[in-house]
N, C-alpha and C. Protein backbone atom coordinates (compact mmCIF):
# COMPACT_ATOMS: atom_id res chain seq x y z
N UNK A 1 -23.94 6.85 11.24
CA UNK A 1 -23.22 5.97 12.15
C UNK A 1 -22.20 6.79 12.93
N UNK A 2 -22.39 6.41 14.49
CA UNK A 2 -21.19 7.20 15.05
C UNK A 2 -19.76 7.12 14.82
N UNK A 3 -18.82 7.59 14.72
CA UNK A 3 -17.45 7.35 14.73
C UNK A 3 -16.62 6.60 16.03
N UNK A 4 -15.70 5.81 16.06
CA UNK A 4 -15.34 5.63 17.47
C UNK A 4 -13.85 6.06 16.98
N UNK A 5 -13.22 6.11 17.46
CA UNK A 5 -11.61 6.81 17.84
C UNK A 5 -10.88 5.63 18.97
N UNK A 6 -10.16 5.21 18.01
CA UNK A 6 -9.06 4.45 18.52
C UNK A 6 -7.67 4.71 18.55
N UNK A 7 -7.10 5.07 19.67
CA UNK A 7 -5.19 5.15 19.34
C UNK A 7 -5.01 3.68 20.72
N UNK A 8 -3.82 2.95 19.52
CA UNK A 8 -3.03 1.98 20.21
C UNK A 8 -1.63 2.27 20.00
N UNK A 9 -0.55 2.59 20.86
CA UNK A 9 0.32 2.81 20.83
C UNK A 9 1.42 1.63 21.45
N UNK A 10 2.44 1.45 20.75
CA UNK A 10 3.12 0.52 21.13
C UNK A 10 2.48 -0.65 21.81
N UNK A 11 2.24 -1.38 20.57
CA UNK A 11 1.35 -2.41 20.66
C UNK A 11 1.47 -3.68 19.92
N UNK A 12 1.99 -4.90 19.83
CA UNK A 12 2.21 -6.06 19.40
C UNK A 12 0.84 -6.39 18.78
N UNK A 13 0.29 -6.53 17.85
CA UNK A 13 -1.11 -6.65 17.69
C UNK A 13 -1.56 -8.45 16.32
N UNK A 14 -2.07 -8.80 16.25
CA UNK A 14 -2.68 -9.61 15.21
C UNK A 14 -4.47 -8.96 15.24
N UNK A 15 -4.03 -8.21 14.09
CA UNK A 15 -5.70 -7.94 13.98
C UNK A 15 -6.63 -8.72 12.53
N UNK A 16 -7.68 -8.58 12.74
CA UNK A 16 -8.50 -8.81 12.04
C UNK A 16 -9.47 -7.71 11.54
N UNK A 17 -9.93 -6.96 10.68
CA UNK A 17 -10.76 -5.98 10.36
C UNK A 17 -11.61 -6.09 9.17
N UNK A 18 -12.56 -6.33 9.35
CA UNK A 18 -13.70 -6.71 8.40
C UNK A 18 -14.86 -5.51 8.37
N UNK A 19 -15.03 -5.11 6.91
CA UNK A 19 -16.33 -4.08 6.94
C UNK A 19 -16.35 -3.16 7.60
N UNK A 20 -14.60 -2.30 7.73
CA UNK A 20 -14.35 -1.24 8.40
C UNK A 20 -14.49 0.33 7.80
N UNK A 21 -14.97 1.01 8.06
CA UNK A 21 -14.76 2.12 7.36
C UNK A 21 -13.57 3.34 8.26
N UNK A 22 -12.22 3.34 7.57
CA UNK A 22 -11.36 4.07 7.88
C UNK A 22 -10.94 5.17 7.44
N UNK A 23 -11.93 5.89 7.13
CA UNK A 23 -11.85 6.93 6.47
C UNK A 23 -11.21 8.10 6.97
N UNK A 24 -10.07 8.93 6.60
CA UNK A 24 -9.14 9.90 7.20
C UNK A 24 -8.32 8.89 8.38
N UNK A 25 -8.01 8.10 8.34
CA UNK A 25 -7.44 7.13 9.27
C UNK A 25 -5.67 7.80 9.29
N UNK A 26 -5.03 7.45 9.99
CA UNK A 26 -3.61 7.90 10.24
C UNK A 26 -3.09 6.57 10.91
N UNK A 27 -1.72 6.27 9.54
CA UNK A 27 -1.48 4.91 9.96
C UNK A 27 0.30 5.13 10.24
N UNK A 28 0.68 5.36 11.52
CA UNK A 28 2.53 5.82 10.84
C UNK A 28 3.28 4.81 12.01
N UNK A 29 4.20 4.37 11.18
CA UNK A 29 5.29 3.38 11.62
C UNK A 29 4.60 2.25 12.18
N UNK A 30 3.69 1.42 11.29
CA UNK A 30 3.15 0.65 11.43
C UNK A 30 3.90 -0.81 10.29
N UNK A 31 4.10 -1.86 10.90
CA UNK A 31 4.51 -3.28 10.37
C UNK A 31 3.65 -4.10 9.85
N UNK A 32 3.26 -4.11 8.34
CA UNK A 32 2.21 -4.70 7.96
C UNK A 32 2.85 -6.25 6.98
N UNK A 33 3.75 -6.44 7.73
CA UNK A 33 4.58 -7.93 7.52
C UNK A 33 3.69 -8.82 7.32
N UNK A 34 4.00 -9.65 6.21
CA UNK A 34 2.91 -10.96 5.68
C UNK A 34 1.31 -11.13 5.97
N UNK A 35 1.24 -9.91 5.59
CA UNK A 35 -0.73 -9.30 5.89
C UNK A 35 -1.10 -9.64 4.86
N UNK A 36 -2.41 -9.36 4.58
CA UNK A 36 -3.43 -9.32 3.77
C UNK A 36 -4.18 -8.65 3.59
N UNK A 37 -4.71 -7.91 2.68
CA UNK A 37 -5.62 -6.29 2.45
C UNK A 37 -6.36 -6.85 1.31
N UNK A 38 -7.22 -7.25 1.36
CA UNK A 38 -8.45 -7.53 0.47
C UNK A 38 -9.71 -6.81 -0.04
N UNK A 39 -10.02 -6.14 -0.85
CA UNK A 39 -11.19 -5.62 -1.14
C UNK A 39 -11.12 -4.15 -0.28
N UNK A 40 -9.85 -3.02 -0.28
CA UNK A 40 -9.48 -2.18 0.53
C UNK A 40 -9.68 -0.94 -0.89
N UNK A 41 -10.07 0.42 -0.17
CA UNK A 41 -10.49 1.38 -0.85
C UNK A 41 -9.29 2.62 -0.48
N UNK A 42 -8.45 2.53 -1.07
CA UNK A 42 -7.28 3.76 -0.78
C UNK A 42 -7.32 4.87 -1.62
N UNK A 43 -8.45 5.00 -2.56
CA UNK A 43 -8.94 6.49 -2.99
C UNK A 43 -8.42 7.55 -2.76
N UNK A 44 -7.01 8.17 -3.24
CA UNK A 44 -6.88 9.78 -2.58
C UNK A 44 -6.06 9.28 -1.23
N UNK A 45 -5.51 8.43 -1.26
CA UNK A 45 -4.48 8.06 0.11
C UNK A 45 -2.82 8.13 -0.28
N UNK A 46 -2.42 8.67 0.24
CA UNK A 46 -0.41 9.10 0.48
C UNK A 46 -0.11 8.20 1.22
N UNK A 47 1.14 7.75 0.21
CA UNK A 47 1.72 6.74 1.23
C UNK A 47 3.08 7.23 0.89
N UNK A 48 3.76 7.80 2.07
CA UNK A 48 4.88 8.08 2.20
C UNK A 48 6.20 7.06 3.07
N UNK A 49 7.29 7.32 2.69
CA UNK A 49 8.30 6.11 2.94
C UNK A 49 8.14 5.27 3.78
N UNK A 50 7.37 4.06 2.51
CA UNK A 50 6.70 2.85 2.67
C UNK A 50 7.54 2.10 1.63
N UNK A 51 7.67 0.87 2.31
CA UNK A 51 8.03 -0.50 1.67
C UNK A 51 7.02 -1.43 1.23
N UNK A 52 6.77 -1.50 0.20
CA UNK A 52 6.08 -2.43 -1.05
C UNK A 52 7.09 -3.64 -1.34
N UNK A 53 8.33 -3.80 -0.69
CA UNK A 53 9.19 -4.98 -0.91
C UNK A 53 8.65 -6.16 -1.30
N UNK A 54 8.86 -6.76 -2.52
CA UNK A 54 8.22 -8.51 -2.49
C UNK A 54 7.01 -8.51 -2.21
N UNK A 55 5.78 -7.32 -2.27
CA UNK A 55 4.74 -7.26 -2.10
C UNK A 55 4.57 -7.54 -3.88
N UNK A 56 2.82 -7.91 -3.76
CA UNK A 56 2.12 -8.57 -4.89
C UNK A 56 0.88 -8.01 -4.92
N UNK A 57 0.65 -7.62 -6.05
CA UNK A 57 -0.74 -6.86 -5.84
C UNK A 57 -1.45 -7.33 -7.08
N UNK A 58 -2.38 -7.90 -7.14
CA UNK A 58 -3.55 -8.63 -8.07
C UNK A 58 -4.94 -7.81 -8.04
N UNK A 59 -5.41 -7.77 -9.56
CA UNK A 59 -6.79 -7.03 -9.34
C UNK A 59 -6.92 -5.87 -8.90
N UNK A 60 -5.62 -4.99 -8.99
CA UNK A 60 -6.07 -3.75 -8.68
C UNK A 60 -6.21 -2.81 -9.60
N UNK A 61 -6.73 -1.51 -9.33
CA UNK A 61 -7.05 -0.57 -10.27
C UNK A 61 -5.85 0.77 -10.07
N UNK A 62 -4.84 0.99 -10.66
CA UNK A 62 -3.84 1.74 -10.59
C UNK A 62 -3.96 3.14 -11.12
N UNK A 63 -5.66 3.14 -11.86
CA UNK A 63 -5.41 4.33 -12.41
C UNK A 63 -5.52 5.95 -12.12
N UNK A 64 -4.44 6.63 -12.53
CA UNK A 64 -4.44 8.00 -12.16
C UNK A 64 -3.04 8.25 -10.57
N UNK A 65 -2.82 6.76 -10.81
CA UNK A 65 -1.95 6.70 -9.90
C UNK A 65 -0.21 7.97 -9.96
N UNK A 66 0.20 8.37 -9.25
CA UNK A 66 1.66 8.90 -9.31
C UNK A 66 2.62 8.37 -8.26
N UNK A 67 3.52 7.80 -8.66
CA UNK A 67 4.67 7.50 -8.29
C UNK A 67 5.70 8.06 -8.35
N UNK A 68 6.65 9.14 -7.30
CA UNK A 68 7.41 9.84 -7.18
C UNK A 68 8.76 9.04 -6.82
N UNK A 69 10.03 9.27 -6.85
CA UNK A 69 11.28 8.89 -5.73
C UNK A 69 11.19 7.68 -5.57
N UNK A 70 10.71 6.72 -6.62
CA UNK A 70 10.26 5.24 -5.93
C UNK A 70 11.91 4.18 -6.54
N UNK A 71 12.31 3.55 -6.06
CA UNK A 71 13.03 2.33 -6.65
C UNK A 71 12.30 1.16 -6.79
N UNK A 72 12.35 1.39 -8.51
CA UNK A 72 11.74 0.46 -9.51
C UNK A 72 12.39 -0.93 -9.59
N UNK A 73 13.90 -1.37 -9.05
CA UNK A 73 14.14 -2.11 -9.11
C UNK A 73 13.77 -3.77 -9.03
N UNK A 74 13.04 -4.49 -10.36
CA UNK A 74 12.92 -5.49 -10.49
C UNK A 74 11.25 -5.22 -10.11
N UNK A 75 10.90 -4.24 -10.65
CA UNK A 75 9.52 -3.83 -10.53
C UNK A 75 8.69 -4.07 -11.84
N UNK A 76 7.63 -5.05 -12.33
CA UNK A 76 6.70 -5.87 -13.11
C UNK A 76 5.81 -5.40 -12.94
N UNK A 77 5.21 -5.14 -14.19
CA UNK A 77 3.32 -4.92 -13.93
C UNK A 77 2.96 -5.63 -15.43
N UNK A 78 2.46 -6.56 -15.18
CA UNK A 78 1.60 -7.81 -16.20
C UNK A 78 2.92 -8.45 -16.40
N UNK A 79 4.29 -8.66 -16.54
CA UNK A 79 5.11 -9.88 -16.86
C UNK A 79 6.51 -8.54 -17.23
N UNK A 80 6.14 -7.33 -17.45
CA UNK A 80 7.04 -6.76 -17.75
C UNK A 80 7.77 -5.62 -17.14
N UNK A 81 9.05 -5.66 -17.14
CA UNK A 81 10.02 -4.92 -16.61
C UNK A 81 9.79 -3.67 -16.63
N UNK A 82 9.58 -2.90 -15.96
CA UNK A 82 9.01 -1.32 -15.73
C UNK A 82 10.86 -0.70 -15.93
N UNK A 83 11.74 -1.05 -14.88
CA UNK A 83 13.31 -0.15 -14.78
C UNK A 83 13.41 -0.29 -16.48
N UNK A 84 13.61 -1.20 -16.98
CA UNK A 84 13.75 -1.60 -18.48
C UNK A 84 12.95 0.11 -19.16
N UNK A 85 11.79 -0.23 -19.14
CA UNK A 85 10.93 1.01 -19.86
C UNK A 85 11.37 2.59 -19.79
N UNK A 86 11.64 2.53 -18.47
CA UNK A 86 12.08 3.92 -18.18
C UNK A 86 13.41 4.33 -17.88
N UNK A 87 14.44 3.11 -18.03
CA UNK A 87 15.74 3.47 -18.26
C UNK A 87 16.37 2.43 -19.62
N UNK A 88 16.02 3.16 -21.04
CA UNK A 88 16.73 1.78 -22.10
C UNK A 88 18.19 1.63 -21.93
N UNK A 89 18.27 0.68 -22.39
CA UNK A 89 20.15 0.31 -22.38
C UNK A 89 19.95 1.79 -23.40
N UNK A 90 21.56 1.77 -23.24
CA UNK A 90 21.79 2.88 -24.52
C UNK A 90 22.83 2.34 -25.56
């Protein structure tokens, strides 16, 4: 399949993307405010100073994952307090 090459720059957008393959894609200073990413393959993808704020993530597969410099604050995975785990009261 051919590749097509898209740059949109300064661009107000509502997209829709279904059955895309974005492979080596370059996504920077992009607003992904009250979106939806369903059935998405981020294999081997960097995400650098990015906001996960009040984001929710269900059904995913985390493993082998690394998390560097991150603020854990009020950060849950299955019902439980992650800051708790990795900082105990003393």
């Amino acid at each position: 399949m051919k590749k097509s090459i898209v740059k949109i720059v300064d661009q107000n957008l509502e997209l829709s993307l279904e059955d895309v393959n974005a492979d080596e894609s370059v996504f920077e200073d992009i607003n992904f405010k009250n979106s939806k990413i369903k059935d998405a393959n981020f294999k081997n993808s960097t995400f650098v100073d990015v906001s996960f704020e009040d984001c929710r993530f269900r059904d995913v597969d985390l493993s082998n994952v690394e998390i560097e410099k991150a603020n854990i604050k009020g950060l849950k995975i299955n019902g439980i307090l992650i800051e708790e785990l990795l900082n105990p009261p003393k």
